[in-house]
C-alpha atoms as a PDB file:
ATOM      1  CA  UNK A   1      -4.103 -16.718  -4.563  1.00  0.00           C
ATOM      2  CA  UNK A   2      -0.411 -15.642  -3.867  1.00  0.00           C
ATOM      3  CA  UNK A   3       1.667 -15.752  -6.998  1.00  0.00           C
ATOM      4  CA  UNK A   4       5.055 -17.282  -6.080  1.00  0.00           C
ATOM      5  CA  UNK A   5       6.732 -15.965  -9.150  1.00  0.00           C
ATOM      6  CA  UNK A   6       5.526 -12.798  -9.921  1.00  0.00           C
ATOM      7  CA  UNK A   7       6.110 -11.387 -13.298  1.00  0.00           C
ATOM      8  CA  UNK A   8       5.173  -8.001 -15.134  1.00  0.00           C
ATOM      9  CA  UNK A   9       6.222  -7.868 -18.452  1.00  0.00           C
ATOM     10  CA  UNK A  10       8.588  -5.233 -19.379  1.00  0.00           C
ATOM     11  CA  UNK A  11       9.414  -4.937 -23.010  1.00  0.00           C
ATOM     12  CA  UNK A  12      11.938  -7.146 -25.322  1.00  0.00           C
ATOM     13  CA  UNK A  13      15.639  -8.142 -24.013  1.00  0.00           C
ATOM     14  CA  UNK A  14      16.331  -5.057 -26.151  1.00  0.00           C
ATOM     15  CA  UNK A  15      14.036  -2.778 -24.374  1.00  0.00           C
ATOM     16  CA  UNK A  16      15.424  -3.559 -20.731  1.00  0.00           C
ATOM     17  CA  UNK A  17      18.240  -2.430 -18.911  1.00  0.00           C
ATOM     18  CA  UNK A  18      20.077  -4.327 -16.107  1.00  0.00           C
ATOM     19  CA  UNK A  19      22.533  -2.824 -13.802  1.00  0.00           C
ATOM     20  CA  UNK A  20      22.603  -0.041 -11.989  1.00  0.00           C
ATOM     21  CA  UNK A  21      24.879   1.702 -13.706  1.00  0.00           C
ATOM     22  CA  UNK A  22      22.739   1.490 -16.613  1.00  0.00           C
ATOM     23  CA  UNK A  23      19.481   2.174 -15.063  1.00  0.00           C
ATOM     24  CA  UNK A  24      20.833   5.175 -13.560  1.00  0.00           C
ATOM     25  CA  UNK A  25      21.840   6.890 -16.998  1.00  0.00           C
ATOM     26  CA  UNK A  26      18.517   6.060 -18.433  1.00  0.00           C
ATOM     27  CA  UNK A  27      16.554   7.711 -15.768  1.00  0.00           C
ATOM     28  CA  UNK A  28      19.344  10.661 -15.800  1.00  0.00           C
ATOM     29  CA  UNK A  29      18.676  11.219 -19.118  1.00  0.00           C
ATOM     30  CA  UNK A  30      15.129  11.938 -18.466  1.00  0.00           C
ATOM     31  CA  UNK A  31      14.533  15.828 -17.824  1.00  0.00           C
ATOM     32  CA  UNK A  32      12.632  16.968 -14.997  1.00  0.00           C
ATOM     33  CA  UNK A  33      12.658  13.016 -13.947  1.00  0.00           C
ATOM     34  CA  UNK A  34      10.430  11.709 -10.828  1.00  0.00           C
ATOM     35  CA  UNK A  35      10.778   7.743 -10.368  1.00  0.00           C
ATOM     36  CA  UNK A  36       8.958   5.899  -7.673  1.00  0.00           C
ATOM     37  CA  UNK A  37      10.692   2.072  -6.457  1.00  0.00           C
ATOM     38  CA  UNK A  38       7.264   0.061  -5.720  1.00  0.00           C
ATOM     39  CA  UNK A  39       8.738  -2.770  -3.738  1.00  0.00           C
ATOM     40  CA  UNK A  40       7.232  -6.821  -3.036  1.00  0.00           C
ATOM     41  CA  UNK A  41       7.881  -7.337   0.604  1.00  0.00           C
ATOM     42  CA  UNK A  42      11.139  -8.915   1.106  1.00  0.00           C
ATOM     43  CA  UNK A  43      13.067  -6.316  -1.280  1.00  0.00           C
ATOM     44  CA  UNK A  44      16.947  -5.151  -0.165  1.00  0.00           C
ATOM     45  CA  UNK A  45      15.438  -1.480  -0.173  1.00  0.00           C
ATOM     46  CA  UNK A  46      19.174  -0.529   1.322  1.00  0.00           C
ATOM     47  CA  UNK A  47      20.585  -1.795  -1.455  1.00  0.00           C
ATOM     48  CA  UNK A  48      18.583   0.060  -4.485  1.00  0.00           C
ATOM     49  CA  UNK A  49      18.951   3.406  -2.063  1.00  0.00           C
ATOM     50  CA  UNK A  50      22.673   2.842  -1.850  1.00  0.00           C
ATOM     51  CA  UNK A  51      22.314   2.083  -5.734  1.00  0.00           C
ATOM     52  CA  UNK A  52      20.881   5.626  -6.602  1.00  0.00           C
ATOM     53  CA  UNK A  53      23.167   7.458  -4.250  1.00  0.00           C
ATOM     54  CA  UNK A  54      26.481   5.749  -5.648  1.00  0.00           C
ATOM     55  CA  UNK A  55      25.240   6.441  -9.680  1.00  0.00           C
ATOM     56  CA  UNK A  56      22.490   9.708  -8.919  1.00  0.00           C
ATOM     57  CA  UNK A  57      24.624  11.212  -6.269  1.00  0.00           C
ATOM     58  CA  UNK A  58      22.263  14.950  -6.747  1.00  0.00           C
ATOM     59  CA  UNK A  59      19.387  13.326  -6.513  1.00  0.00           C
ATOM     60  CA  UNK A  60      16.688  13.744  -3.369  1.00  0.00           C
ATOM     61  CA  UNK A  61      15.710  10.053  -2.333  1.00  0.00           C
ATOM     62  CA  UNK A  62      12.958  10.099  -0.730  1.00  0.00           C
ATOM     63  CA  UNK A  63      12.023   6.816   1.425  1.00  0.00           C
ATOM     64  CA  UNK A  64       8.397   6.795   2.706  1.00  0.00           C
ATOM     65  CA  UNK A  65       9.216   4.325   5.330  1.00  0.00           C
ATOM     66  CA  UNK A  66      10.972   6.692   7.203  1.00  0.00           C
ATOM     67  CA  UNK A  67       8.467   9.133   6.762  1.00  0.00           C
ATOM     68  CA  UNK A  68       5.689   7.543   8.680  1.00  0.00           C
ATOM     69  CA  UNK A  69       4.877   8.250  12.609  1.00  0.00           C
ATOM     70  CA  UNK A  70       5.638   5.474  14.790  1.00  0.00           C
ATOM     71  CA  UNK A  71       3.354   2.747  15.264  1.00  0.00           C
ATOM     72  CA  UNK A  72       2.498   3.503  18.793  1.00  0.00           C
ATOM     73  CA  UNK A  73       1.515   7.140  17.746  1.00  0.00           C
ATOM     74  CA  UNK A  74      -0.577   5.798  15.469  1.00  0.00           C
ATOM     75  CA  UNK A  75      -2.580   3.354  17.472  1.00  0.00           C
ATOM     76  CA  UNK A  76      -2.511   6.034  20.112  1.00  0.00           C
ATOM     77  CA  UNK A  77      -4.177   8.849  17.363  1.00  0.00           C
ATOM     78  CA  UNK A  78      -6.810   6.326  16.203  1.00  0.00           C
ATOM     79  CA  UNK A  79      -7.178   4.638  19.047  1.00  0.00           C
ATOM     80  CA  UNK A  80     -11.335   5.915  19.301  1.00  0.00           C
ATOM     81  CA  UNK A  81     -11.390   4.734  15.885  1.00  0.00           C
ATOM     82  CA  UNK A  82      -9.957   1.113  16.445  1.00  0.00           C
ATOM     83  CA  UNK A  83     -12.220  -2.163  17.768  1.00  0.00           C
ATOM     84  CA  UNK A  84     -10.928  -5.983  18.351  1.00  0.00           C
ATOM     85  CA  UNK A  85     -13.679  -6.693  15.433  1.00  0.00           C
ATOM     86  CA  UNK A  86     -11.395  -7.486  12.116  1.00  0.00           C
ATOM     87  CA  UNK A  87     -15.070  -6.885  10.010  1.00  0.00           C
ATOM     88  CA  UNK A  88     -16.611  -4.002  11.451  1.00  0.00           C
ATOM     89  CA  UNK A  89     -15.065  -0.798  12.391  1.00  0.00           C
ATOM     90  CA  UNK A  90     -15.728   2.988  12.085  1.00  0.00           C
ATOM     91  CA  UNK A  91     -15.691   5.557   9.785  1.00  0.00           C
ATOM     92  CA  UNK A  92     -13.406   8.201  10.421  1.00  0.00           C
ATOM     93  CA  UNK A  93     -12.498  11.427   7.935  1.00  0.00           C
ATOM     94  CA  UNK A  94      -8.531   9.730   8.390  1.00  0.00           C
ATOM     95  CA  UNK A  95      -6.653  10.849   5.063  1.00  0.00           C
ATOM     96  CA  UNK A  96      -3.183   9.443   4.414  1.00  0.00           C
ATOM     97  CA  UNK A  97      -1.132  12.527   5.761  1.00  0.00           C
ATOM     98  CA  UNK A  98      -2.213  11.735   9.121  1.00  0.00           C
ATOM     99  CA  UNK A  99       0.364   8.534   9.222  1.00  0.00           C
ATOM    100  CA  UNK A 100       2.973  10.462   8.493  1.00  0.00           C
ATOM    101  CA  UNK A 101       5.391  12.881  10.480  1.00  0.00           C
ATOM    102  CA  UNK A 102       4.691  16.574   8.961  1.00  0.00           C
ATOM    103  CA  UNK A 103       8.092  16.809   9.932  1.00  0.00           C
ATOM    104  CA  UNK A 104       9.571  14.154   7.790  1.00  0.00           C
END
């Protein structure tokens, strides 16, 4: 069932941070620091990107969206590997990198 109002809890009031100012510094302060933004549908991803450029200007953002090939490549690549049954397709050896642009 679809949960309207998702929730995952995240420590005491004391615990959390809110802001971006905030959340930045926290994650700066962590050496040798790698974050991943896992994002519900819907999400302003433009506005957490602009977010860690204004406050983590040296960082490398990395968006994964951008990264992938366009959808008609796709389809075209797979295409032997694609039916009109939404059960029952084929097994392929497909791994992950081949959605995305090696040049990306």
């Amino acid at each position: 069932m679809y949960d309207k109002l998702p929730f995952v809890p995240a420590g005491t009031t004391e615990q959390c941070i809110s802001g971006w100012q905030a959340i930045a510094s926290a994650i700066a302060e962590q050496a040798n620091a790698h974050i991943c933004v896992e994002c519900y549908p819907g999400v302003l991803l433009h506005e957490i990107e602009e977010a860690f450029k204004t406050y983590l200007p040296d960082w490398r953002i990395v968006r994964t969206d951008a990264a992938f090939l366009p959808a008609d490549v796709i389809a075209s690549r797979f295409a032997d590997l694609l039916s009109d049954d939404p059960v029952f397709g084929r097994m392929s050896e497909t791994e992950i990198q081949d959605f995305f642009d090696p040049k990306s």
